[in-house]
N, C-alpha and C. Protein backbone atom coordinates (compact mmCIF):
# COMPACT_ATOMS: atom_id res chain seq x y z
N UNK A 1 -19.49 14.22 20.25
CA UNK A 1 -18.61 14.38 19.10
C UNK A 1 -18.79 13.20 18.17
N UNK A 2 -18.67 13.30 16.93
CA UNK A 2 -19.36 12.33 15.89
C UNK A 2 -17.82 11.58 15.69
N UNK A 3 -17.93 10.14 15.66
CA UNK A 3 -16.70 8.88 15.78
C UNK A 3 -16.64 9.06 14.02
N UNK A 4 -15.49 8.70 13.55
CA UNK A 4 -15.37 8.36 12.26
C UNK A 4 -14.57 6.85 12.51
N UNK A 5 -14.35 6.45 11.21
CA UNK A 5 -13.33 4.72 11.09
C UNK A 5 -12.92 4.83 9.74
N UNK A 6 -11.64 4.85 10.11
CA UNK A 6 -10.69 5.07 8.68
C UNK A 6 -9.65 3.70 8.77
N UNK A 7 -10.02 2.25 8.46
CA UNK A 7 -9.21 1.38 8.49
C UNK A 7 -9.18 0.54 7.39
N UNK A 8 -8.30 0.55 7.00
CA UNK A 8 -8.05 -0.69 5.28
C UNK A 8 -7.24 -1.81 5.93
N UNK A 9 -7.77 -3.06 5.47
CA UNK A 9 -7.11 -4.46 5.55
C UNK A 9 -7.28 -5.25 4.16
N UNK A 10 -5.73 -5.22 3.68
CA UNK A 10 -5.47 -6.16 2.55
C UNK A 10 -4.45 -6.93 2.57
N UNK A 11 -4.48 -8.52 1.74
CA UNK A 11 -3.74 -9.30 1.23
C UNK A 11 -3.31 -9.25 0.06
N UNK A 12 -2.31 -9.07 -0.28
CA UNK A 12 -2.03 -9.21 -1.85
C UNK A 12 -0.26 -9.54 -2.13
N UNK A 13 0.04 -9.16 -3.26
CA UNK A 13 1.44 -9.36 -3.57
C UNK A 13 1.97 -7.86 -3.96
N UNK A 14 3.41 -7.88 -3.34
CA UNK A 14 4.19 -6.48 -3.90
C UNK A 14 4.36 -6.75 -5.17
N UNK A 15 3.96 -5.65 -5.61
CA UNK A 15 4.55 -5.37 -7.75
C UNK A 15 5.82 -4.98 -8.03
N UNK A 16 6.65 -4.88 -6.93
CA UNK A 16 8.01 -4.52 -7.33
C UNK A 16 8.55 -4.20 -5.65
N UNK A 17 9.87 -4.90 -5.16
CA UNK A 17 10.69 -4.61 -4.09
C UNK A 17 10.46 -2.82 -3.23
N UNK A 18 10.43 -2.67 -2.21
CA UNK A 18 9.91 -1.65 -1.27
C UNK A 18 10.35 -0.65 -2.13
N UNK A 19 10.37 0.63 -2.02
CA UNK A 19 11.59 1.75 -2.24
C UNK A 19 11.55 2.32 -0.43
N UNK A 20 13.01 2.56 -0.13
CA UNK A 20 12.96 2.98 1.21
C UNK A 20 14.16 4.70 1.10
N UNK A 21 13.59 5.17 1.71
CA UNK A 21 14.96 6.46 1.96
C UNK A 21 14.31 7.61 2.76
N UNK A 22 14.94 8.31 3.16
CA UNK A 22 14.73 8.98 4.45
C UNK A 22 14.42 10.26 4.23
N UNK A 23 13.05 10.76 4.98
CA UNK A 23 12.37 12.09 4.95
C UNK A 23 13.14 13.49 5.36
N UNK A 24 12.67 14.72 4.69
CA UNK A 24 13.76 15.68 5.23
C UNK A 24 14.11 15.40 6.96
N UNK A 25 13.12 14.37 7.89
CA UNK A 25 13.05 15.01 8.98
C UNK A 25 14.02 13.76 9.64
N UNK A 26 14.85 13.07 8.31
CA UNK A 26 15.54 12.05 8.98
C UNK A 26 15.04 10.30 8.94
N UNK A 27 13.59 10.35 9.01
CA UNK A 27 13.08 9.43 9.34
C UNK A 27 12.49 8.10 8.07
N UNK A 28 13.13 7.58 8.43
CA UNK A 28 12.77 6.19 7.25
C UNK A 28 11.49 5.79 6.70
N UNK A 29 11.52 6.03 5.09
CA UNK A 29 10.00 5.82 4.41
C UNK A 29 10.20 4.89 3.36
N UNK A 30 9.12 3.62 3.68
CA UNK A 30 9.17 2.94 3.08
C UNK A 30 7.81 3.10 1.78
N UNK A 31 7.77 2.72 0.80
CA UNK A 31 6.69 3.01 -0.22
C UNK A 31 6.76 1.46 -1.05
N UNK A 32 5.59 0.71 -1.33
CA UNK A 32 5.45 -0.20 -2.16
C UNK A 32 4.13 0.05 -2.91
N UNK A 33 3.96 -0.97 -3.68
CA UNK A 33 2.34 -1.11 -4.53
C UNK A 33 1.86 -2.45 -4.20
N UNK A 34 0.58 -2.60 -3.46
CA UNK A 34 0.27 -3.98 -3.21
C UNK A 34 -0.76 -4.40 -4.28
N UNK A 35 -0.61 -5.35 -5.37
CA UNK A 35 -1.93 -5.67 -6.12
C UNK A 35 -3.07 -6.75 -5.14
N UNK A 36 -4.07 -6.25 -5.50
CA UNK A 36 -5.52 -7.39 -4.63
C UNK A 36 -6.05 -8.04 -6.08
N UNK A 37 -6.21 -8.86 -6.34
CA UNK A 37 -6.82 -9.76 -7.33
C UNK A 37 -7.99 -9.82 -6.85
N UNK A 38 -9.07 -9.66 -7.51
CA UNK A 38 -10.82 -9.39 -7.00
C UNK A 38 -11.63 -10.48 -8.30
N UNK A 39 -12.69 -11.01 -8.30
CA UNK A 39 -13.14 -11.56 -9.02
C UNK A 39 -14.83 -11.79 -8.69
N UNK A 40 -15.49 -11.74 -9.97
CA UNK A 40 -17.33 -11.63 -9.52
C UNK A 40 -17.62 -12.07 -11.00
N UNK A 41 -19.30 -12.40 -10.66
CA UNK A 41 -19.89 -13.16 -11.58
C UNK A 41 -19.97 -11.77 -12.96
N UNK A 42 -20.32 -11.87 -14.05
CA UNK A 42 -20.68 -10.99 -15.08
C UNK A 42 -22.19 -10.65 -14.62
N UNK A 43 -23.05 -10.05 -15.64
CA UNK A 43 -24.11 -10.15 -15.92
C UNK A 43 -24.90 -11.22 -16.59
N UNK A 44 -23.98 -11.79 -17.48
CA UNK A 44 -24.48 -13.28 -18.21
C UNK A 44 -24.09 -13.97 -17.53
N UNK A 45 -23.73 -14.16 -16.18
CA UNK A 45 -22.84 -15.20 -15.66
C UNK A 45 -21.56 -15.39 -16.02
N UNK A 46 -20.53 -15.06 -16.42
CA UNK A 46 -19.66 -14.98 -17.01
C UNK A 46 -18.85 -14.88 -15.97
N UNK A 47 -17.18 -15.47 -15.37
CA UNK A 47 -16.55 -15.27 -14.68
C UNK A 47 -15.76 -13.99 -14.98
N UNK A 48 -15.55 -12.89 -14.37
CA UNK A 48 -14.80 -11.43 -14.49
C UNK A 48 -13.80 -11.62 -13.23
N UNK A 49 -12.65 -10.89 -13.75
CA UNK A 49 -11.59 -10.59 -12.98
C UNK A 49 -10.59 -9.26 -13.04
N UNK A 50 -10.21 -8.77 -12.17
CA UNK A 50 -9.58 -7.58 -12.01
C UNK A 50 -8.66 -7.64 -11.17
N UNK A 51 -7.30 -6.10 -11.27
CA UNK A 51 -6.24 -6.41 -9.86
C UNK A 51 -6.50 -5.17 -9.66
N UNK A 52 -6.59 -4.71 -8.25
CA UNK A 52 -6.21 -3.49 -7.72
C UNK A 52 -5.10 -3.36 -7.24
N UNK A 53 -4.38 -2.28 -7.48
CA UNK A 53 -3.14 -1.65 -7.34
C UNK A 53 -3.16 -0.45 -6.28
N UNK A 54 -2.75 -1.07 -5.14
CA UNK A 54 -2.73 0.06 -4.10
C UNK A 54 -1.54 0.72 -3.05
N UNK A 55 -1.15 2.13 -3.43
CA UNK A 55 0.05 2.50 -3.39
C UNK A 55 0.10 2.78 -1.47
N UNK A 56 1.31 1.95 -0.49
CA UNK A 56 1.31 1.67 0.59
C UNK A 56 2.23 2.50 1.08
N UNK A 57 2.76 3.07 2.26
CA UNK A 57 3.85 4.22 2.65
C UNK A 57 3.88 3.60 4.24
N UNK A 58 4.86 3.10 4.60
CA UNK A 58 5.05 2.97 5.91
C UNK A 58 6.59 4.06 6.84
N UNK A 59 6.43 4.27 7.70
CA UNK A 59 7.19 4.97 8.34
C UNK A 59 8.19 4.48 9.42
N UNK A 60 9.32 4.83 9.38
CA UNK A 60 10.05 4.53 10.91
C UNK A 60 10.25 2.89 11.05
N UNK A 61 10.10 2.31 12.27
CA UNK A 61 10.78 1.28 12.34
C UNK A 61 9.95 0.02 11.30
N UNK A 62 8.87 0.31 11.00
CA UNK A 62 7.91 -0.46 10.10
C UNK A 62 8.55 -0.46 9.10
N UNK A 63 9.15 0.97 8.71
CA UNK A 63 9.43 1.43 7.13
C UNK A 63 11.13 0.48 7.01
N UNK A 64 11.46 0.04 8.19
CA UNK A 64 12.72 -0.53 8.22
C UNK A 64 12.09 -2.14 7.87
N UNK A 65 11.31 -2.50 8.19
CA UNK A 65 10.89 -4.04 8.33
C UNK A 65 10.50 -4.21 7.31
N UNK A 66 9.76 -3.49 6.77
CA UNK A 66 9.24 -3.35 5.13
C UNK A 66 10.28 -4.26 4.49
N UNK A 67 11.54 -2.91 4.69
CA UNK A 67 12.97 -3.19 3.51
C UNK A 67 13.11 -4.57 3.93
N UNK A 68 13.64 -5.18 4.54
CA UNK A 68 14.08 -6.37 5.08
C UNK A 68 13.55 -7.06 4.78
N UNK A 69 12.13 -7.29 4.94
CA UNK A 69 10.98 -8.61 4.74
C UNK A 69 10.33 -8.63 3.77
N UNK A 70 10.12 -7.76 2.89
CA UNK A 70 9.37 -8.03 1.71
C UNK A 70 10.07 -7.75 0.48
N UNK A 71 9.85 -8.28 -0.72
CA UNK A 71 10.36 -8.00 -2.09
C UNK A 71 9.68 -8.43 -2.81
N UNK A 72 9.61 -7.98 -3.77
CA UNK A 72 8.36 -8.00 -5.36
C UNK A 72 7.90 -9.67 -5.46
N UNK A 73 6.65 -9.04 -5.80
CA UNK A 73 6.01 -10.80 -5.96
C UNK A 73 5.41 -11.36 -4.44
N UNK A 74 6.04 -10.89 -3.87
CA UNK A 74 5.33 -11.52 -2.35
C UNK A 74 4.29 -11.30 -1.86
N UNK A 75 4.11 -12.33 -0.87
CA UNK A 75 2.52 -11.82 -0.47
C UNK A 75 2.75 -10.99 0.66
N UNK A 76 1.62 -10.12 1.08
CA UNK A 76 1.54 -9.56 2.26
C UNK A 76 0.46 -8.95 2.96
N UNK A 77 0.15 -9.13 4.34
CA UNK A 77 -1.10 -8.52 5.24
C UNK A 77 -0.33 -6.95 5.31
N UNK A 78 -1.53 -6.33 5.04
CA UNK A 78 -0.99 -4.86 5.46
C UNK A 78 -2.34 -4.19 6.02
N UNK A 79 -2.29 -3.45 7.39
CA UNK A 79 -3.56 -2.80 7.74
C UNK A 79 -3.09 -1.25 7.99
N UNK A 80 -3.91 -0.55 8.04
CA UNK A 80 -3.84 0.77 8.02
C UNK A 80 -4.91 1.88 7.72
N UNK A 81 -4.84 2.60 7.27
CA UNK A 81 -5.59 4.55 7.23
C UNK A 81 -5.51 4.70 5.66
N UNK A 82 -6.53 5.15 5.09
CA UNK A 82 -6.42 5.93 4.54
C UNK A 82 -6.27 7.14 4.11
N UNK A 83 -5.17 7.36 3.28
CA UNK A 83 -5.07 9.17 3.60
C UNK A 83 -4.94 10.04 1.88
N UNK A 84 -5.81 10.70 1.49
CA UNK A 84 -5.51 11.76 0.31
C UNK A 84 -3.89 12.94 0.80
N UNK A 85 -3.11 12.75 -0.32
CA UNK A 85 -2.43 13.87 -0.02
C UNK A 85 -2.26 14.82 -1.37
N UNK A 86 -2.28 15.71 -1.03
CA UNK A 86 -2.14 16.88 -2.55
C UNK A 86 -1.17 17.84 -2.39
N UNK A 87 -0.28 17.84 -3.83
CA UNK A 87 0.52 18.64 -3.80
C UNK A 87 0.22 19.79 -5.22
N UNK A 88 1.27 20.53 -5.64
CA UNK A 88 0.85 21.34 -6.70
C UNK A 88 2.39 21.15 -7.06
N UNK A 89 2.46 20.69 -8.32
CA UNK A 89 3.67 20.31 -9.38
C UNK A 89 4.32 22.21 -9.20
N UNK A 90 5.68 21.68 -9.96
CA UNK A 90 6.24 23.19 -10.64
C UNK A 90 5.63 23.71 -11.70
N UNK A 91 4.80 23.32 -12.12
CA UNK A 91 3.72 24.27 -13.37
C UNK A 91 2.88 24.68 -12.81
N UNK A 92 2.53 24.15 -11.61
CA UNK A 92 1.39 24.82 -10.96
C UNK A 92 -0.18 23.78 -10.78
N UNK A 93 0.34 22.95 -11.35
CA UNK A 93 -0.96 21.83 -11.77
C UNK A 93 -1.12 21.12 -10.16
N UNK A 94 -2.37 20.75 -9.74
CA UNK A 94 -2.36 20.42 -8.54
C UNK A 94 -2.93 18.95 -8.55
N UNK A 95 -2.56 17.96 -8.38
CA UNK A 95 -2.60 16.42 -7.93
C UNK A 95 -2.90 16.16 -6.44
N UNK A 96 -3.42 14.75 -6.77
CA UNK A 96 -3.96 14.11 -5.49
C UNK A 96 -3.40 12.61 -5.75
N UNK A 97 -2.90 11.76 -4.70
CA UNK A 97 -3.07 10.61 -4.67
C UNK A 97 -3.57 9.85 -3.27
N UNK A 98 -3.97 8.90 -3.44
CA UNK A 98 -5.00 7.94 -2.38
C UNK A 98 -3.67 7.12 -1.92
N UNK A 99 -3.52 7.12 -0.66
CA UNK A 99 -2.73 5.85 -0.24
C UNK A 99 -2.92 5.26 1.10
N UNK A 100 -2.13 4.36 1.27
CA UNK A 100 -2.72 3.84 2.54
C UNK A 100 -1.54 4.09 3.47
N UNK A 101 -1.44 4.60 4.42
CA UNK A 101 -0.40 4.40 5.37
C UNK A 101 -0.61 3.79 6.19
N UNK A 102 0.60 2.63 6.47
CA UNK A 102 0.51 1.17 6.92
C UNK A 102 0.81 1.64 8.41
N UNK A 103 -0.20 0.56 9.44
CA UNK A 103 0.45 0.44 10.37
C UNK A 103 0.92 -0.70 10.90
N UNK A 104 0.48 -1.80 10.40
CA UNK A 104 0.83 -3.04 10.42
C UNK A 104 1.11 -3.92 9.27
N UNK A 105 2.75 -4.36 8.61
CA UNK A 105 2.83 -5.25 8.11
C UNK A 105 3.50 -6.81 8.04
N UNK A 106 2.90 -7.33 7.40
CA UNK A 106 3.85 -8.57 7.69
C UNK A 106 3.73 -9.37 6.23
N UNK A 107 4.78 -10.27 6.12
CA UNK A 107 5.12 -10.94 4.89
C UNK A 107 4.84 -12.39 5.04
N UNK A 108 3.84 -12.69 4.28
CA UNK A 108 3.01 -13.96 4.57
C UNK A 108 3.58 -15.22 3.87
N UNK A 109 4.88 -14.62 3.04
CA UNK A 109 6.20 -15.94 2.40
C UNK A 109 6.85 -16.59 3.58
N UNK A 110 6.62 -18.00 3.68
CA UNK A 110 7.24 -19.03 4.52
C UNK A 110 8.67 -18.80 4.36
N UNK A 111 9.30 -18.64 5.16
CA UNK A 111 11.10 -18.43 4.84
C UNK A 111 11.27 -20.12 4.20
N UNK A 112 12.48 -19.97 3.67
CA UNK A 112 13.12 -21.37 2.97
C UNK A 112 13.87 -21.87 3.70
């Protein structure tokens, strides 16, 4: 049987405090945006820079630790899966978004 590897590991900062609230099935979902700041030479040599913005979904007791430990601006290790999910709007129009569902996070801000 052919192995696949579906694992993302990033550092970055939340763009805005978790959103957390609970799935029809009861169960606690946490959702943030982690930006990655990336940077490489140009073609002339030129220093270039960019942020990636990557939308995170954790579940259950994670999705509880989320709320608690992290808030906008912070840094954070997050590892996990990548997963496409698609829905079809009420017009009928059908979307996709890329996200990562976390299985491990933690908040890399030194408490005060």
């Amino acid at each position: 049987m052919h192995q696949g590897l579906n694992r993302v590991t990033l550092i970055g900062r939340l763009a805005g405090d978790p959103e957390t609230r609970r799935a029809p099935s009861g169960v606690v979902v946490a959702t943030f945006v982690l930006t990655v700041p990336r940077s490489w030479t140009g073609p002339e040599g030129q220093p270039q820079s960019a942020i990636d913005s990557f939308n995170v979904v954790a579940w259950g007791e994670l999705a509880e630790r989320c709320d608690q430990t992290l808030s906008g601006g912070g840094q954070a290790y997050v590892e996990g899966r990548l997963q496409v999910r698609g829905w079809t709007d009420s017009e009928g129009r059908q979307h996709q978004q890329t996200e990562i569902v976390a299985a491990q996070v933690l908040s890399l801000d030194t408490p005060a």
